[in-house]
PDB file of N, CA and C in Angstrom:
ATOM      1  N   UNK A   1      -7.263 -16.627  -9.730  1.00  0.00           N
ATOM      2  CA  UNK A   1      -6.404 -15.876  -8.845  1.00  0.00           C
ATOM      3  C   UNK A   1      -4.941 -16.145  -9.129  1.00  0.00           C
ATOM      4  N   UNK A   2      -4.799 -16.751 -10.376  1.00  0.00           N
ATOM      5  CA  UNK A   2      -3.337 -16.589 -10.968  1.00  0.00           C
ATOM      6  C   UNK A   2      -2.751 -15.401 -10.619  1.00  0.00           C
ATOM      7  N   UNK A   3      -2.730 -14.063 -10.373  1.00  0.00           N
ATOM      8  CA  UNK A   3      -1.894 -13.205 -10.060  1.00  0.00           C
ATOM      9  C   UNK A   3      -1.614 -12.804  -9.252  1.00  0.00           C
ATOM     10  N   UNK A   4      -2.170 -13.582  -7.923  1.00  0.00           N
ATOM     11  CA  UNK A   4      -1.955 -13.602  -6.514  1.00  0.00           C
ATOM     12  C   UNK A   4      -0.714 -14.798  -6.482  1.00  0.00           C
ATOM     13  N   UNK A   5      -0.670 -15.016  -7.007  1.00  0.00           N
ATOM     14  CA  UNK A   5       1.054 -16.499  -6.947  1.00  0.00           C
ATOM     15  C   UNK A   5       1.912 -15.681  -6.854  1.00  0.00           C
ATOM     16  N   UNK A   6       2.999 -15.894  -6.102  1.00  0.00           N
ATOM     17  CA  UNK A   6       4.284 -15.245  -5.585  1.00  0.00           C
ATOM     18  C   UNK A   6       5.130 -15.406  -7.115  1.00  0.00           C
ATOM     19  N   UNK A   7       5.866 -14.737  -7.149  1.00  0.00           N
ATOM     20  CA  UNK A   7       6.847 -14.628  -8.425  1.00  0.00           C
ATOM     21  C   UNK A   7       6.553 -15.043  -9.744  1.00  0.00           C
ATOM     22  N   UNK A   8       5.459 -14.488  -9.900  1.00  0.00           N
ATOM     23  CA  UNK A   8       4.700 -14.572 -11.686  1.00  0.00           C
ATOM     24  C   UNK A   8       5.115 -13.393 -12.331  1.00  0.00           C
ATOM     25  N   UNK A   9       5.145 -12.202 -11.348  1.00  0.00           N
ATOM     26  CA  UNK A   9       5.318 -10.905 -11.469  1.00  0.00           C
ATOM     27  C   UNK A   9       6.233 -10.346 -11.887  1.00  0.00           C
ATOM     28  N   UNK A  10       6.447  -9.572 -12.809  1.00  0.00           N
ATOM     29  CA  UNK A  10       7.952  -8.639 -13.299  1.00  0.00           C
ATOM     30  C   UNK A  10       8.055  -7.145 -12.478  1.00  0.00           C
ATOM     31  N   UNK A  11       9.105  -7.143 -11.622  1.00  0.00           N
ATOM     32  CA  UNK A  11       9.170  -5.792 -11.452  1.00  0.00           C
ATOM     33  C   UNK A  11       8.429  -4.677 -11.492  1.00  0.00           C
ATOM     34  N   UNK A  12       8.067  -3.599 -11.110  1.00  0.00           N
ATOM     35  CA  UNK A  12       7.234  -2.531 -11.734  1.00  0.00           C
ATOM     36  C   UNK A  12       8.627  -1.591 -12.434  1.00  0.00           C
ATOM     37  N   UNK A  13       8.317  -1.524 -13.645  1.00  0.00           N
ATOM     38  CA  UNK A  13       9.428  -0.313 -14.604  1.00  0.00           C
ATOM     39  C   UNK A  13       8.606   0.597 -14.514  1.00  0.00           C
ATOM     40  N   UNK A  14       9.278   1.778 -15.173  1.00  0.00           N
ATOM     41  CA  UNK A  14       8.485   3.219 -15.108  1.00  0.00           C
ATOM     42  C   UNK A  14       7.579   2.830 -15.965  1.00  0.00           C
ATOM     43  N   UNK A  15       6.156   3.260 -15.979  1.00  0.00           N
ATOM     44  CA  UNK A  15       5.240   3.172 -16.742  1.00  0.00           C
ATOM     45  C   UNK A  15       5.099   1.750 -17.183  1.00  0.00           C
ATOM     46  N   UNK A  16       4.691   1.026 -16.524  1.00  0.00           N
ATOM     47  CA  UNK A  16       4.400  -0.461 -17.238  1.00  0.00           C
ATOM     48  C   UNK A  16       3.474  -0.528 -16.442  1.00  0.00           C
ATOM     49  N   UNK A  17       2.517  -0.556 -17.595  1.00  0.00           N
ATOM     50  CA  UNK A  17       1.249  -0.582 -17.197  1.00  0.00           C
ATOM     51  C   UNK A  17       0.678  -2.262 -16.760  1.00  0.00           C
ATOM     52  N   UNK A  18       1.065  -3.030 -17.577  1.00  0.00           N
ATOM     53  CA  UNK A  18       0.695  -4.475 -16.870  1.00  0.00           C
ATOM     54  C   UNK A  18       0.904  -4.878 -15.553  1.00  0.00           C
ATOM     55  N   UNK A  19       2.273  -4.379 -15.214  1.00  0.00           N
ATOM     56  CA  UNK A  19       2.108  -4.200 -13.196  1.00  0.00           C
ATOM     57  C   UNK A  19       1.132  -3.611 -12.660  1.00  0.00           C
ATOM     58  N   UNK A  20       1.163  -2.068 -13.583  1.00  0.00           N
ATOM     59  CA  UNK A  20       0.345  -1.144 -12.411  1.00  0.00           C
ATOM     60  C   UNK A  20      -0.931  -1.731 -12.369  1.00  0.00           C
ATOM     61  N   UNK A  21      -1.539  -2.289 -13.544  1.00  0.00           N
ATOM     62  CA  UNK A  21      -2.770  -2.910 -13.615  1.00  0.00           C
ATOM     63  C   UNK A  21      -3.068  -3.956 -12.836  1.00  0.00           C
ATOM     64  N   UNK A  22      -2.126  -5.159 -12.634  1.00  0.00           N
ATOM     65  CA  UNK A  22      -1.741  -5.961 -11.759  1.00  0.00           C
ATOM     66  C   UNK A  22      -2.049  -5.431 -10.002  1.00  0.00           C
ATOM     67  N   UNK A  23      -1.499  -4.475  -9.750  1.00  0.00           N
ATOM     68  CA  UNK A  23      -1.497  -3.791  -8.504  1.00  0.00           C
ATOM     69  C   UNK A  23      -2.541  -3.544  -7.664  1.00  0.00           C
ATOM     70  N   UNK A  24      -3.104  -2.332  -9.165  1.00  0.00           N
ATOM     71  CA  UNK A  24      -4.849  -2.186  -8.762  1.00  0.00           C
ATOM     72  C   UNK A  24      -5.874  -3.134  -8.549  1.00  0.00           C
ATOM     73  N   UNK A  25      -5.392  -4.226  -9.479  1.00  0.00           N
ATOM     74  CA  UNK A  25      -6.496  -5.337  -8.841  1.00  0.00           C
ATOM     75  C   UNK A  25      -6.147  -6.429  -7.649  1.00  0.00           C
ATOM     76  N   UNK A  26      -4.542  -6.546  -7.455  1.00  0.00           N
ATOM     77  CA  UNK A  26      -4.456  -6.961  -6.057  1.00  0.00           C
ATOM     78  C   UNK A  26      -5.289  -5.462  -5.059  1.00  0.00           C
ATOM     79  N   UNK A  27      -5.090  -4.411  -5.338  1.00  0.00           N
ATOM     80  CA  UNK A  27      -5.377  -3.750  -3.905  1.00  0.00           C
ATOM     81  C   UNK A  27      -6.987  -3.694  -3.978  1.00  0.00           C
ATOM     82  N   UNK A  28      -7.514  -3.953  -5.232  1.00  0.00           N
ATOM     83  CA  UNK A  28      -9.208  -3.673  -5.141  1.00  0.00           C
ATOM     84  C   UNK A  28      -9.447  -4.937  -4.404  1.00  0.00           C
ATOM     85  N   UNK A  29      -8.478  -6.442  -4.525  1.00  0.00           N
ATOM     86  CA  UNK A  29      -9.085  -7.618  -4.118  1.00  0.00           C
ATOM     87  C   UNK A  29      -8.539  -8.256  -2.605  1.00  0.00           C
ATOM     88  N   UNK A  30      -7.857  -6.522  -2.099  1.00  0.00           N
ATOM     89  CA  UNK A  30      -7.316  -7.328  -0.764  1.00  0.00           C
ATOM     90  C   UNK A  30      -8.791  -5.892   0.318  1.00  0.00           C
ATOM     91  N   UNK A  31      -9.012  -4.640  -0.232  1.00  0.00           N
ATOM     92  CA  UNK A  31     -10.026  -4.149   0.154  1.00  0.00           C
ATOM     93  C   UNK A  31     -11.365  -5.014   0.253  1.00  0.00           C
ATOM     94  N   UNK A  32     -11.733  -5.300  -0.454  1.00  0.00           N
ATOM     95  CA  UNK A  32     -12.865  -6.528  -0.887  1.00  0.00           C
ATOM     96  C   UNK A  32     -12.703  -7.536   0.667  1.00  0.00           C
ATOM     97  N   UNK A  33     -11.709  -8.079   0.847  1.00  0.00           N
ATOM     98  CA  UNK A  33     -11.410  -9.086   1.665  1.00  0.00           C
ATOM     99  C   UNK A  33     -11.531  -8.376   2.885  1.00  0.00           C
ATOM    100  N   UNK A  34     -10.816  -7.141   3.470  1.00  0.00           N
ATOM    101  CA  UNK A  34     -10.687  -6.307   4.306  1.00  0.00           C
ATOM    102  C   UNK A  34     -12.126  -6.068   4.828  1.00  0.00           C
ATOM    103  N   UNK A  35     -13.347  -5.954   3.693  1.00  0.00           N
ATOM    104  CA  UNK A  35     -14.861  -4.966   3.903  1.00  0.00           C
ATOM    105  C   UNK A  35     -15.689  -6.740   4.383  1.00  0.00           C
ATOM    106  N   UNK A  36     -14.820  -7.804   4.202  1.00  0.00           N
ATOM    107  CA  UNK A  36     -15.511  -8.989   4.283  1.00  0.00           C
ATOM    108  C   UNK A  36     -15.248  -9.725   5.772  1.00  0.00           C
ATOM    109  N   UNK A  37     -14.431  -9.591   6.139  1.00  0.00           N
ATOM    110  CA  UNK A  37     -13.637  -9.642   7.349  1.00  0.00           C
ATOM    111  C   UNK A  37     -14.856  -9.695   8.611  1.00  0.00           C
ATOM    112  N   UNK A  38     -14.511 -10.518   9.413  1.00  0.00           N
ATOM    113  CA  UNK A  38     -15.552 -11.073  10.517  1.00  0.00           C
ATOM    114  C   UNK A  38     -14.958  -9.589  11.759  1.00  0.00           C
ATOM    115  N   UNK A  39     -13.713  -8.726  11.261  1.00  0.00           N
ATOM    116  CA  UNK A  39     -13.505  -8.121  12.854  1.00  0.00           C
ATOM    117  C   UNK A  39     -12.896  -6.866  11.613  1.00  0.00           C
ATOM    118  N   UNK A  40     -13.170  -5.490  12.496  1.00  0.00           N
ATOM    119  CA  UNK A  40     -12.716  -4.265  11.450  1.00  0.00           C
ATOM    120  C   UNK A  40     -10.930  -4.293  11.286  1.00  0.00           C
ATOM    121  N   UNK A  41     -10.709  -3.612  10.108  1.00  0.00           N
ATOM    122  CA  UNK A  41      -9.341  -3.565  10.024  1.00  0.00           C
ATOM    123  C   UNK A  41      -9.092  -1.747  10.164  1.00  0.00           C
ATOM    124  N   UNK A  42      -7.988  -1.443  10.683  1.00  0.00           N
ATOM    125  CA  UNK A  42      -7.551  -0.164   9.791  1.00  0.00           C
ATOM    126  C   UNK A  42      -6.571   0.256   8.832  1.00  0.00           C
ATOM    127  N   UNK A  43      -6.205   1.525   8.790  1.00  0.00           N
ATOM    128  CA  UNK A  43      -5.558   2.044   7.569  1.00  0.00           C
ATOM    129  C   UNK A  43      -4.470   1.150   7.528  1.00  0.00           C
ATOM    130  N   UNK A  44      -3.499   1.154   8.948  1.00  0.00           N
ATOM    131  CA  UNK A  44      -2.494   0.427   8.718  1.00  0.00           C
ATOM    132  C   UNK A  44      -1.975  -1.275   8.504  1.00  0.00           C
ATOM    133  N   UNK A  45      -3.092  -1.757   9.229  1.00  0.00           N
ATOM    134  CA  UNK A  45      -3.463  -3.331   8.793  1.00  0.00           C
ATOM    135  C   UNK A  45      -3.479  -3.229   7.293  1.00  0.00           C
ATOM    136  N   UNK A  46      -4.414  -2.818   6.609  1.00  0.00           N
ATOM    137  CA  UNK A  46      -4.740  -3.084   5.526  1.00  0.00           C
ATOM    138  C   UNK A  46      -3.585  -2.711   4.636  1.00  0.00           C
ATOM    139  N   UNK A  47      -3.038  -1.556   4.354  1.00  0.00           N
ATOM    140  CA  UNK A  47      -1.212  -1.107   3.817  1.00  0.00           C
ATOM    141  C   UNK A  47      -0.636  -2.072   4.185  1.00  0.00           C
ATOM    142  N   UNK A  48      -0.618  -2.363   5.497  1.00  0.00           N
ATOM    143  CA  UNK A  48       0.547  -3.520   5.332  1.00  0.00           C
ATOM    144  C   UNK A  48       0.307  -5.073   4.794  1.00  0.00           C
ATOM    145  N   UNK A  49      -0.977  -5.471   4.898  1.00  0.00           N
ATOM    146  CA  UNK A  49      -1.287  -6.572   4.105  1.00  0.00           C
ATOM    147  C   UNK A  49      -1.264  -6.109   2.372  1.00  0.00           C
ATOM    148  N   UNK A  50      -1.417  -5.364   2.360  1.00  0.00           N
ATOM    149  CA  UNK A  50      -1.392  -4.223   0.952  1.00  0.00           C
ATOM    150  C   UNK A  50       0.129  -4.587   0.071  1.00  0.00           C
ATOM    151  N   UNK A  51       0.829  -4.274   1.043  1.00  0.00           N
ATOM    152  CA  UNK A  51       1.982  -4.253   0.774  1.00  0.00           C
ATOM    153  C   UNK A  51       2.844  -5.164   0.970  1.00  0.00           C
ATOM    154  N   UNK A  52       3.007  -6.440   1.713  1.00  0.00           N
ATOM    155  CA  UNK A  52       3.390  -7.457   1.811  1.00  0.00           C
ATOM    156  C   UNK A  52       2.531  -8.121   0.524  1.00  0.00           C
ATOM    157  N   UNK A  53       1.393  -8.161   0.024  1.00  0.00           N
ATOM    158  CA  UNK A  53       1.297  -8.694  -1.020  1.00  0.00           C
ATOM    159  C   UNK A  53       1.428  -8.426  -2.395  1.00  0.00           C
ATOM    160  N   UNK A  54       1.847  -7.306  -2.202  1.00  0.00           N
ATOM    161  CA  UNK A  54       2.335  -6.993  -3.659  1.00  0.00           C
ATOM    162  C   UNK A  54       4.260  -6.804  -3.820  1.00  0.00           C
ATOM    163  N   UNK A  55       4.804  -6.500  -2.752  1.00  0.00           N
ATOM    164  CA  UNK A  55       6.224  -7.146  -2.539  1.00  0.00           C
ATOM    165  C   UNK A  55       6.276  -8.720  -2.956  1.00  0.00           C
ATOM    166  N   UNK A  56       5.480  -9.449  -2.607  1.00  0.00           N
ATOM    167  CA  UNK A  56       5.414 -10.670  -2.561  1.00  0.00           C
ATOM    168  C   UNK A  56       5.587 -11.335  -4.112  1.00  0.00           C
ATOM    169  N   UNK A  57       4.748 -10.323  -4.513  1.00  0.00           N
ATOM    170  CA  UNK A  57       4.516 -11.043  -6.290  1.00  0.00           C
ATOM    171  C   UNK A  57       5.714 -10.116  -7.246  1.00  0.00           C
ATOM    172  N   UNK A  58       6.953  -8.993  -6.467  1.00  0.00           N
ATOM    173  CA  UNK A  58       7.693  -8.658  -6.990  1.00  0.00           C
ATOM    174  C   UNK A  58       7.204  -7.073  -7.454  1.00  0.00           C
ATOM    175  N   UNK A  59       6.273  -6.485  -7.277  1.00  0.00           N
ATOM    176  CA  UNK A  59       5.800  -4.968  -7.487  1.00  0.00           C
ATOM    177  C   UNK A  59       6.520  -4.263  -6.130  1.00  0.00           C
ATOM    178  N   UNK A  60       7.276  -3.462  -6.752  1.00  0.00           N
ATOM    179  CA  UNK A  60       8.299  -2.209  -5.409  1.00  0.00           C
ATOM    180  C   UNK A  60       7.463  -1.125  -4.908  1.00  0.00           C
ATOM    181  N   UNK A  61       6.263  -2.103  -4.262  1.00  0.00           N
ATOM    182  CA  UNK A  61       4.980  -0.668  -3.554  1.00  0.00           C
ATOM    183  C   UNK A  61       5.850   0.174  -2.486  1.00  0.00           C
ATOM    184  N   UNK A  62       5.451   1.153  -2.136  1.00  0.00           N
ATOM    185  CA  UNK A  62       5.525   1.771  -0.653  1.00  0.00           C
ATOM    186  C   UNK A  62       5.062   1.859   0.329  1.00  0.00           C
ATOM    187  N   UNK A  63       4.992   1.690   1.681  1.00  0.00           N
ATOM    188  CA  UNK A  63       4.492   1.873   2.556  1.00  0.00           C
ATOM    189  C   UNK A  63       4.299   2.763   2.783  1.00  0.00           C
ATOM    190  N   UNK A  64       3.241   3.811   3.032  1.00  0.00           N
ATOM    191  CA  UNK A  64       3.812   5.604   3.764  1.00  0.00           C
ATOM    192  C   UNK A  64       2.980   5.556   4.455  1.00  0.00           C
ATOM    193  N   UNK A  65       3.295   6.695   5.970  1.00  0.00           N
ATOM    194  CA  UNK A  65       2.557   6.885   7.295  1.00  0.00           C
ATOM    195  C   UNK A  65       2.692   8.672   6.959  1.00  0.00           C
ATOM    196  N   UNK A  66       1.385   9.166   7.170  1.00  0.00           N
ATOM    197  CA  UNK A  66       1.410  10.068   7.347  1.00  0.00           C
ATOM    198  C   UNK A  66       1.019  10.598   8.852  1.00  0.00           C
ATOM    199  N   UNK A  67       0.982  12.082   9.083  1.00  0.00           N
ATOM    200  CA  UNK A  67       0.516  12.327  10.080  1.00  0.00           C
ATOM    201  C   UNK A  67      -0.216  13.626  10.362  1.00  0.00           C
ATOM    202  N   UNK A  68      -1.299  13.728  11.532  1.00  0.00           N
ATOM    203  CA  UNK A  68      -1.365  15.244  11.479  1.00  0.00           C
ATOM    204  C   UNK A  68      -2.014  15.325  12.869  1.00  0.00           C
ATOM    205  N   UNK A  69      -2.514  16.895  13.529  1.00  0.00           N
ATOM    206  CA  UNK A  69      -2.753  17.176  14.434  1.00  0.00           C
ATOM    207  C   UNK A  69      -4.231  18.087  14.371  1.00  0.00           C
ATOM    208  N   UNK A  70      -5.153  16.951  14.768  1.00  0.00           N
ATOM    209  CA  UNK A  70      -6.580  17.931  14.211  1.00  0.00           C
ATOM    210  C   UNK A  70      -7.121  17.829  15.665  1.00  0.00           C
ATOM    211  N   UNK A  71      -7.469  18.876  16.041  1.00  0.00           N
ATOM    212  CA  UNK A  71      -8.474  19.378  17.006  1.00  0.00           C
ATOM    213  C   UNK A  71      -7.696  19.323  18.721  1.00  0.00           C
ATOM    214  N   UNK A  72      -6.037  19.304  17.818  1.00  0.00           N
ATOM    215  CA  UNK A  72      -5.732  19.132  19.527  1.00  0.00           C
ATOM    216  C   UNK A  72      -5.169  17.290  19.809  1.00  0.00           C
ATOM    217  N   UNK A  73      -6.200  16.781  18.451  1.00  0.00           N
ATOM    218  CA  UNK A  73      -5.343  15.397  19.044  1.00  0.00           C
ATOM    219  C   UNK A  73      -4.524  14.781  17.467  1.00  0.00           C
ATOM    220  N   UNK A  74      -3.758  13.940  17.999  1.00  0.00           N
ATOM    221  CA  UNK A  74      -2.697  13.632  16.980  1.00  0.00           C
ATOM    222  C   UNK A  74      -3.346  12.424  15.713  1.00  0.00           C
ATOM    223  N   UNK A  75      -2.916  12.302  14.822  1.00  0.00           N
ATOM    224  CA  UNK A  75      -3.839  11.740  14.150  1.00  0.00           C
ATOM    225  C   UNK A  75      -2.475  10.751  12.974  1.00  0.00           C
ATOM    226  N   UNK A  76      -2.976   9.078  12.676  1.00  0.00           N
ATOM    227  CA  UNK A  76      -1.705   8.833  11.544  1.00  0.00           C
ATOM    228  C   UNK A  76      -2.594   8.312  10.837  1.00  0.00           C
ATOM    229  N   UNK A  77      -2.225   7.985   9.917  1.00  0.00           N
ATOM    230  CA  UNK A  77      -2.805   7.437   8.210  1.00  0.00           C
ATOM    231  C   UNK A  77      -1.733   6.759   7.693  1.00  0.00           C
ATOM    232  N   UNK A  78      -2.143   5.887   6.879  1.00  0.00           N
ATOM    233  CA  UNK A  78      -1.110   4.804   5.971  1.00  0.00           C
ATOM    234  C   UNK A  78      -1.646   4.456   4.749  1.00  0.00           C
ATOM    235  N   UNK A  79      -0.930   4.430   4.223  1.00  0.00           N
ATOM    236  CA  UNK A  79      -1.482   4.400   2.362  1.00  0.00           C
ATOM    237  C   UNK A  79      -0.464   3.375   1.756  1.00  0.00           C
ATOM    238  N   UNK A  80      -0.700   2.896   0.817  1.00  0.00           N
ATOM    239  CA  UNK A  80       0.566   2.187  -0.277  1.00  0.00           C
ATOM    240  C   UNK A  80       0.536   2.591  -1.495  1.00  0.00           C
ATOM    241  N   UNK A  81       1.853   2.913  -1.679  1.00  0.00           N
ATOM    242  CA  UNK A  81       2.303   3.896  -2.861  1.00  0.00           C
ATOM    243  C   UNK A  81       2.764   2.983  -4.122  1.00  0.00           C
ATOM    244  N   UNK A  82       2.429   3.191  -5.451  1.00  0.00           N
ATOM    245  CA  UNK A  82       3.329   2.788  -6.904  1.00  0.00           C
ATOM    246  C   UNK A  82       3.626   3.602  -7.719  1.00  0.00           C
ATOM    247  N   UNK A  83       5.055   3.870  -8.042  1.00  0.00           N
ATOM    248  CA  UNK A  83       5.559   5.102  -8.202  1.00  0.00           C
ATOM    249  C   UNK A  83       4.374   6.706  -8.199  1.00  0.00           C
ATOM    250  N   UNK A  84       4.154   6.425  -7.071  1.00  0.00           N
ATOM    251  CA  UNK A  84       4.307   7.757  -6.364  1.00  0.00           C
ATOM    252  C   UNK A  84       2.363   8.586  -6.816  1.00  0.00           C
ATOM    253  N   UNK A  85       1.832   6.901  -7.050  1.00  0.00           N
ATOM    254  CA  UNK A  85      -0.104   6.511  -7.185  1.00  0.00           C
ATOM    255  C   UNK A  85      -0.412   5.905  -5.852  1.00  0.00           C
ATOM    256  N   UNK A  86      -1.630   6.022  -4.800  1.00  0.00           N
ATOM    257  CA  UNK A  86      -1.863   5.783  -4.304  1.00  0.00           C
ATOM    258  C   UNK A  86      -2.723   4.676  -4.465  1.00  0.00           C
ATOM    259  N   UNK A  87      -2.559   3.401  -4.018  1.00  0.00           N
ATOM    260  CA  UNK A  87      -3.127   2.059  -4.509  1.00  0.00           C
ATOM    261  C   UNK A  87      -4.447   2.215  -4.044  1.00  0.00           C
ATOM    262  N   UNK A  88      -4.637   1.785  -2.690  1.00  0.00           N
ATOM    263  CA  UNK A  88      -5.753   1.935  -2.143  1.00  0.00           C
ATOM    264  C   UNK A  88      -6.476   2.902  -0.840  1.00  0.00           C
ATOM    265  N   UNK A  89      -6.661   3.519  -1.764  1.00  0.00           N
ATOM    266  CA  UNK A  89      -7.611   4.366  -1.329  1.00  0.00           C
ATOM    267  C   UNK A  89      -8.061   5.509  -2.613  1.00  0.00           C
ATOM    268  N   UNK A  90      -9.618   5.204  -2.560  1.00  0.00           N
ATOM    269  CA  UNK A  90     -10.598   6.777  -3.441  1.00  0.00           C
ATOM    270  C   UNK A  90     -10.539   7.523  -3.484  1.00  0.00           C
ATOM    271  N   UNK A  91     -10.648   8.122  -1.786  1.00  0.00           N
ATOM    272  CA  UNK A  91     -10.752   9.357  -1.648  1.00  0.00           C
ATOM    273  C   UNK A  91      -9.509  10.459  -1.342  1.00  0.00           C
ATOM    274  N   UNK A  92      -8.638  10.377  -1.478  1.00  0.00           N
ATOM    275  CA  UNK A  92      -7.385  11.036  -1.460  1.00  0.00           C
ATOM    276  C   UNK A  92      -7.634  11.030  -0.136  1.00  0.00           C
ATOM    277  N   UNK A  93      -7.655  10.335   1.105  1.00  0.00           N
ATOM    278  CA  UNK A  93      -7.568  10.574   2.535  1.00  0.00           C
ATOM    279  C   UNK A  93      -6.152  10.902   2.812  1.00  0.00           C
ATOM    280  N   UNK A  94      -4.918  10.880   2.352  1.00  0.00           N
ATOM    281  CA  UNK A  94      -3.622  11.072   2.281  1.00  0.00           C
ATOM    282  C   UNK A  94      -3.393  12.512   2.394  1.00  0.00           C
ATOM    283  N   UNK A  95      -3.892  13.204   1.589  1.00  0.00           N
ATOM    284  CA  UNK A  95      -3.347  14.608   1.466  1.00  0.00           C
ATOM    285  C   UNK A  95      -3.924  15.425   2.413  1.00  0.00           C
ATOM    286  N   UNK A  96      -4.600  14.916   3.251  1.00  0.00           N
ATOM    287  CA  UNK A  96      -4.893  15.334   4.818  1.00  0.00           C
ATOM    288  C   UNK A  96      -3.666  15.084   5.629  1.00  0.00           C
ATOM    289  N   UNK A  97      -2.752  14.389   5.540  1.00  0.00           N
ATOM    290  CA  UNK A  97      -2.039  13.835   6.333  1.00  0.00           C
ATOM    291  C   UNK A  97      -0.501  14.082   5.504  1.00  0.00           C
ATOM    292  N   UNK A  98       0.604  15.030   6.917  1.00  0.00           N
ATOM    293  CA  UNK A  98       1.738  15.237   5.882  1.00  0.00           C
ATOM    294  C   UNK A  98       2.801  13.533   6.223  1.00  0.00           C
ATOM    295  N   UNK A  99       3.230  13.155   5.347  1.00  0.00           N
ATOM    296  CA  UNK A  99       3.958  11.961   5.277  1.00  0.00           C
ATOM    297  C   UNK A  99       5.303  12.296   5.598  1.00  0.00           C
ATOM    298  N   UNK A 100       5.781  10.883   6.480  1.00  0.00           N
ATOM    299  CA  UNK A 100       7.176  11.196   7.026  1.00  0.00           C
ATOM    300  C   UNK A 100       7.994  11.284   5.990  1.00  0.00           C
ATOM    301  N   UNK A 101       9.238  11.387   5.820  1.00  0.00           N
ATOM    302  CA  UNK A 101      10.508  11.762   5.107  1.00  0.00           C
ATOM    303  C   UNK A 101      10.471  11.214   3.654  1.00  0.00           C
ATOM    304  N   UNK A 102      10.193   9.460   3.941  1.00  0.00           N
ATOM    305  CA  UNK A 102      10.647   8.363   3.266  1.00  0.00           C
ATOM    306  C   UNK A 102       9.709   7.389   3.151  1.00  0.00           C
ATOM    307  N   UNK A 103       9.622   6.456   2.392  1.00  0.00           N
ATOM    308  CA  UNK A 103       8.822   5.436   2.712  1.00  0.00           C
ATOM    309  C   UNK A 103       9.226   4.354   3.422  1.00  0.00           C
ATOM    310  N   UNK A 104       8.070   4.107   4.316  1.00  0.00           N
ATOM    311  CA  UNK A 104       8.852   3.121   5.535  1.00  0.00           C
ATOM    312  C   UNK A 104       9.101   1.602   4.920  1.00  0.00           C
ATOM    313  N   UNK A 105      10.894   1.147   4.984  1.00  0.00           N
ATOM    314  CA  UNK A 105      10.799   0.037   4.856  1.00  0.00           C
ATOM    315  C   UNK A 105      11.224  -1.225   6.058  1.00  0.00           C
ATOM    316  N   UNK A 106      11.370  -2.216   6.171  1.00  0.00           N
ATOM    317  CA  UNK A 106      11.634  -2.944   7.100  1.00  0.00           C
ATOM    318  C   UNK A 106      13.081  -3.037   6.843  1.00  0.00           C
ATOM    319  N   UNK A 107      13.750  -3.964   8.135  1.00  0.00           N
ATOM    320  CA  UNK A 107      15.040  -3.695   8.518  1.00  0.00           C
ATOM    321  C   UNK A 107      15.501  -4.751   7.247  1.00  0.00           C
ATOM    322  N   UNK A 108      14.625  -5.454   7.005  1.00  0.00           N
ATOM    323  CA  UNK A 108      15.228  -6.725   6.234  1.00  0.00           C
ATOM    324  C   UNK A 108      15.523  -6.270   4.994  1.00  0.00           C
ATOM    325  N   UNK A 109      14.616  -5.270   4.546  1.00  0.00           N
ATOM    326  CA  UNK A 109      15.063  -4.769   3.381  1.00  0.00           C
ATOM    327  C   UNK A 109      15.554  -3.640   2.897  1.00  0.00           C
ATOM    328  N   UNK A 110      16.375  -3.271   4.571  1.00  0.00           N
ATOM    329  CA  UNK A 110      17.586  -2.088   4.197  1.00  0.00           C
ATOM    330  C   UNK A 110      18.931  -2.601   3.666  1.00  0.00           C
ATOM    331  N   UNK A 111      19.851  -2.204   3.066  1.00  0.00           N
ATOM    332  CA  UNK A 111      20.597  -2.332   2.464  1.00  0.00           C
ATOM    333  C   UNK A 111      22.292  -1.648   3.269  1.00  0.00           C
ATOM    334  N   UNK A 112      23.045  -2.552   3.825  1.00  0.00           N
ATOM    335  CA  UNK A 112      23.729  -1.810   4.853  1.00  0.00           C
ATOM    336  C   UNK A 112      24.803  -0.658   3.957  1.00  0.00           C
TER     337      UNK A 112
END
């Protein structure tokens, strides 16, 4: 689990595939953990553990919340993005759901 260590990691550049590869197997090995879990998680638990751990090792994921309105009731979804690939998740559950503006980041890592 060498590539779970905080700052081993280089940046994600356009097309560098050793991150993106990196990425996919943090998000296949934090799902894994998620399906192992003594209590259920959802979309957004899991993105954000998603994504705090791959910030962590230096990959610039995204957070995104989408949203939509099916049957009368309101509905959100959360995904984590690498340039603009959806980490985890199969089934394209995203493109059900239109996404806010931007990708959501925290206050800490706005830039005044």
């Amino acid at each position: 689990m060498k590539w779970l260590a905080p700052g081993t990691a280089k940046r994600a550049g356009v097309g560098d595939s050793a991150v993106i590869g990196t990425a996919h197997a943090i998000a296949r090995f934090e799902q894994s953990a998620a399906r192992h879990l003594f209590l259920r998680t959802n979309c957004l638990e899991q993105s954000l553990a998603l994504c705090w751990l791959l910030r962590r090792r230096g990959i610039a994921a995204a957070l995104r919340i989408g949203a939509r309105k099916e049957s009368g009731r309101f509905e959100a979804h959360a995904w984590v993005e690498l340039e603009g690939a959806v980490l985890n998740e199969a089934q394209e559950q995203h493109r059900h759901f239109a996404p806010f503006n931007g990708p959501v980041t925290s206050l800490e890592t706005q830039v005044p």
